[in-house]
N, C-alpha and C. Protein backbone atom coordinates (compact mmCIF):
# COMPACT_ATOMS: atom_id res chain seq x y z
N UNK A 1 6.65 -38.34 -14.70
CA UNK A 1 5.95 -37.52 -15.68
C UNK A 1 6.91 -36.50 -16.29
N UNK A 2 6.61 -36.15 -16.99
CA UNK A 2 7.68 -35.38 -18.44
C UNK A 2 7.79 -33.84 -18.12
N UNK A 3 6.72 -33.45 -17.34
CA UNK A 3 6.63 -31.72 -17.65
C UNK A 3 6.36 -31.41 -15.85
N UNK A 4 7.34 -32.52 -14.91
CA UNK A 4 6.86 -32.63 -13.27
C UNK A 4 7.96 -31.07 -13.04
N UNK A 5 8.70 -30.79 -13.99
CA UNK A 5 9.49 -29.78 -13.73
C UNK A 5 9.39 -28.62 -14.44
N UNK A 6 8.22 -28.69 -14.71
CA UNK A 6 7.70 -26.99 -15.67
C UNK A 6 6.69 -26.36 -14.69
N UNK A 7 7.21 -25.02 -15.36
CA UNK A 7 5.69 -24.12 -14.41
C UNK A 7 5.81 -22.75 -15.85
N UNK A 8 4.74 -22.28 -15.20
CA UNK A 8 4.41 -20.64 -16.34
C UNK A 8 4.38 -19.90 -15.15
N UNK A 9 5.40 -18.69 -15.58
CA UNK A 9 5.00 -17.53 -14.49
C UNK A 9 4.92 -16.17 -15.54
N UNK A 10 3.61 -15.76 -14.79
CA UNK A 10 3.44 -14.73 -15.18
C UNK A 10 3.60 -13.19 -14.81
N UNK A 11 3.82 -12.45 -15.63
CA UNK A 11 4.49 -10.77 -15.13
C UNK A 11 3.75 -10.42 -15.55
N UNK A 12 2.96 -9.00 -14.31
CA UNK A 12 2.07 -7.91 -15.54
C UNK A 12 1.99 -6.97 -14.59
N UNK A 13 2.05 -5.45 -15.26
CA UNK A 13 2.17 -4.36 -14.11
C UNK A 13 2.20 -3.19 -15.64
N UNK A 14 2.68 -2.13 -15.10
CA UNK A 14 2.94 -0.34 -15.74
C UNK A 14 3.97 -0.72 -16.37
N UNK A 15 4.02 -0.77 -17.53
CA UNK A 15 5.51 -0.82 -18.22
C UNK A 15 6.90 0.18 -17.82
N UNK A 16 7.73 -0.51 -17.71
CA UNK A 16 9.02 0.24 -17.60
C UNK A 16 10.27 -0.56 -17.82
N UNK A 17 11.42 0.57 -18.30
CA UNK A 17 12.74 -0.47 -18.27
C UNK A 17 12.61 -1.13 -17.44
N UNK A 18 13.42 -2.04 -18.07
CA UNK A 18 14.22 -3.24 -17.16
C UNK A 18 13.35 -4.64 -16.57
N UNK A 19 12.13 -4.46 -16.81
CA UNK A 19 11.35 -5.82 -16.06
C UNK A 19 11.85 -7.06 -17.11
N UNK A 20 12.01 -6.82 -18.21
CA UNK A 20 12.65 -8.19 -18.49
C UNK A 20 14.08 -9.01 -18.00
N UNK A 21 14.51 -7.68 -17.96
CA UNK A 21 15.89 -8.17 -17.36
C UNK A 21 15.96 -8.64 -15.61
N UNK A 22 15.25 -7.30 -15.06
CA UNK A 22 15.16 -7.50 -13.87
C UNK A 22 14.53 -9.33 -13.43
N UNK A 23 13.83 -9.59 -14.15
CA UNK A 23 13.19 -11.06 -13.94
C UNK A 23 13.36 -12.18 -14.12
N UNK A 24 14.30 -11.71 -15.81
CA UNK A 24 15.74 -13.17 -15.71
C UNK A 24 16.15 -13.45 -14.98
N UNK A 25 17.10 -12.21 -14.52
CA UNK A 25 18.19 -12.17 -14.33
C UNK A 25 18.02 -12.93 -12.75
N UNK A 26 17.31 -12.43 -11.90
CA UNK A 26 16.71 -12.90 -11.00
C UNK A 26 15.99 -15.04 -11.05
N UNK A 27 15.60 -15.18 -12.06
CA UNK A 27 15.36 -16.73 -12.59
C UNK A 27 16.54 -17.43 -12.34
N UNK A 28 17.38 -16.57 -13.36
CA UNK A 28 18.99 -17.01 -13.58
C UNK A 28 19.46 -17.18 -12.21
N UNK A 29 19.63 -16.34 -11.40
CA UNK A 29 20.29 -16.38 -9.80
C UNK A 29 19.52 -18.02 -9.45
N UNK A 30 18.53 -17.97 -9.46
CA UNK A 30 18.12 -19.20 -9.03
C UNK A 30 18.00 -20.25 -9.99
N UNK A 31 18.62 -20.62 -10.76
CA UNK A 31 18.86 -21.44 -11.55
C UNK A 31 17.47 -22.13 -12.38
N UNK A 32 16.56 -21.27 -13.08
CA UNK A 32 15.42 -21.26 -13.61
C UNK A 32 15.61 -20.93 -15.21
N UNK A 33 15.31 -22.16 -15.38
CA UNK A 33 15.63 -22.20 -17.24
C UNK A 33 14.74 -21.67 -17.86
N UNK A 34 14.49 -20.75 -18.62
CA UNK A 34 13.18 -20.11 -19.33
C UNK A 34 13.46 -20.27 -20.44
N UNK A 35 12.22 -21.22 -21.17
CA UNK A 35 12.30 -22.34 -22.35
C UNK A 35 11.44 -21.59 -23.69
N UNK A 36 10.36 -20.87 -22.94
CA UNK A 36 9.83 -19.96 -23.89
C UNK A 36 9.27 -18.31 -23.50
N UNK A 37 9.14 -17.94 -24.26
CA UNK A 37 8.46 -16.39 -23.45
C UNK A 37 8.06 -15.10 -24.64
N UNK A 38 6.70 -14.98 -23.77
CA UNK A 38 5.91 -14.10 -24.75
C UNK A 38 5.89 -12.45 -23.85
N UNK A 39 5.96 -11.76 -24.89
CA UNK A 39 5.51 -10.57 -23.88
C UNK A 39 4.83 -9.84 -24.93
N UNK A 40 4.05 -8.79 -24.28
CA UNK A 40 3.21 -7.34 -25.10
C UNK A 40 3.37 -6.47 -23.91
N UNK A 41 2.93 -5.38 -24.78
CA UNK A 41 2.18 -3.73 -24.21
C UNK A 41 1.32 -3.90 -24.69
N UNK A 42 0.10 -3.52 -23.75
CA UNK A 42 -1.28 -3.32 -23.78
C UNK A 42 -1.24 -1.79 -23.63
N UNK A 43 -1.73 -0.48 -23.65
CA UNK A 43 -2.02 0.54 -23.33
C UNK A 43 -1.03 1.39 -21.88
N UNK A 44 0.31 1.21 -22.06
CA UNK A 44 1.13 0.94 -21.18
C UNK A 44 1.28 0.14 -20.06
N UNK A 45 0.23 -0.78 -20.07
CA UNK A 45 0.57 -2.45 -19.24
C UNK A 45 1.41 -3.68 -19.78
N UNK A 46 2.49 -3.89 -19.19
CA UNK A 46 3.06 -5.01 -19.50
C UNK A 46 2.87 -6.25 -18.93
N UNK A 47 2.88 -7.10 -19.98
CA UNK A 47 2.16 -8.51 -19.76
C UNK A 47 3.49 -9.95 -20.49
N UNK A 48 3.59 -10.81 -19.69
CA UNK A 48 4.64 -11.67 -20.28
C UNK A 48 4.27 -12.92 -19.38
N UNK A 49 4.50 -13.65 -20.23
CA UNK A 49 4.12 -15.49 -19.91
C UNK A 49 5.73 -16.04 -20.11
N UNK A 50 6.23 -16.93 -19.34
CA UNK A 50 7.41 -17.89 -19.92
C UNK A 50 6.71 -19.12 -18.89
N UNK A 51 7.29 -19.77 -20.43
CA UNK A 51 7.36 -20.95 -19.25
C UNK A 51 8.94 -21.58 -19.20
N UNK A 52 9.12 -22.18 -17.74
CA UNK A 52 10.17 -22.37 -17.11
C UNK A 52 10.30 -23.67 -16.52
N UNK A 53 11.50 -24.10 -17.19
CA UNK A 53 12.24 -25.71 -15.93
C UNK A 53 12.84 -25.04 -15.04
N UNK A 54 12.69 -25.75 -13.95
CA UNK A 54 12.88 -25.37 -12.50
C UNK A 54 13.72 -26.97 -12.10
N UNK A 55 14.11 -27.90 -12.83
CA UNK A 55 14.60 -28.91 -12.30
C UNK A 55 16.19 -28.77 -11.89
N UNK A 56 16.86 -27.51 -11.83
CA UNK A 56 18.46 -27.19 -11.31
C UNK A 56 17.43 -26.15 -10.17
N UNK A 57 16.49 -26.17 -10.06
CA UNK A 57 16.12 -24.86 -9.19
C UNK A 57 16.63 -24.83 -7.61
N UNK A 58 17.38 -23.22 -6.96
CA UNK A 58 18.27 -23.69 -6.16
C UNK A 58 17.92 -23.37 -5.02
N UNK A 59 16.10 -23.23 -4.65
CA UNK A 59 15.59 -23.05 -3.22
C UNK A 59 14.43 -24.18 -3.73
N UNK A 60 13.89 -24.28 -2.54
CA UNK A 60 12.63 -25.42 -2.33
C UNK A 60 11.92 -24.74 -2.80
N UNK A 61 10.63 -25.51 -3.75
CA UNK A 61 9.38 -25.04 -4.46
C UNK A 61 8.53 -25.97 -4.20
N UNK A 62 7.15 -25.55 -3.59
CA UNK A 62 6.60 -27.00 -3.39
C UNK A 62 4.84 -26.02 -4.31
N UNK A 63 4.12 -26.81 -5.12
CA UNK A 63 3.27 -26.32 -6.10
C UNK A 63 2.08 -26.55 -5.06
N UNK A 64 0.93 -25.81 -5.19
CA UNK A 64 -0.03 -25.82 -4.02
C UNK A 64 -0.79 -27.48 -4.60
């Protein structure tokens, strides 16, 4: 199947520097390709969707 190596993860919390980076960058360490990605502020809540290939991914992931 075509998309056996996609997932969406989602971020949402109090806005502040650095959660975008902090969450790449962290993807990146584990070799997590982020193919698209949305983010907003809501009323100082931050909210962000990507979705991500995980097929170089460099710990075990098993999907429930």
């Amino acid at each position: 199947m075509e998309n056996d190596t996609k997932i969406i993860i989602t971020v949402v919390g109090t806005d502040k520097v650095g959660i975008v980076a902090a969450v790449s960058n962290k993807l990146a360490q584990l070799k997590v390709n982020i193919e698209d990605i949305k983010q907003t502020i809501m009323q100082n809540n931050f909210a962000m969707i990507m979705l991500c290939d995980i097929k170089d991914l460099s710990i075990s992931f098993s999907p429930f």
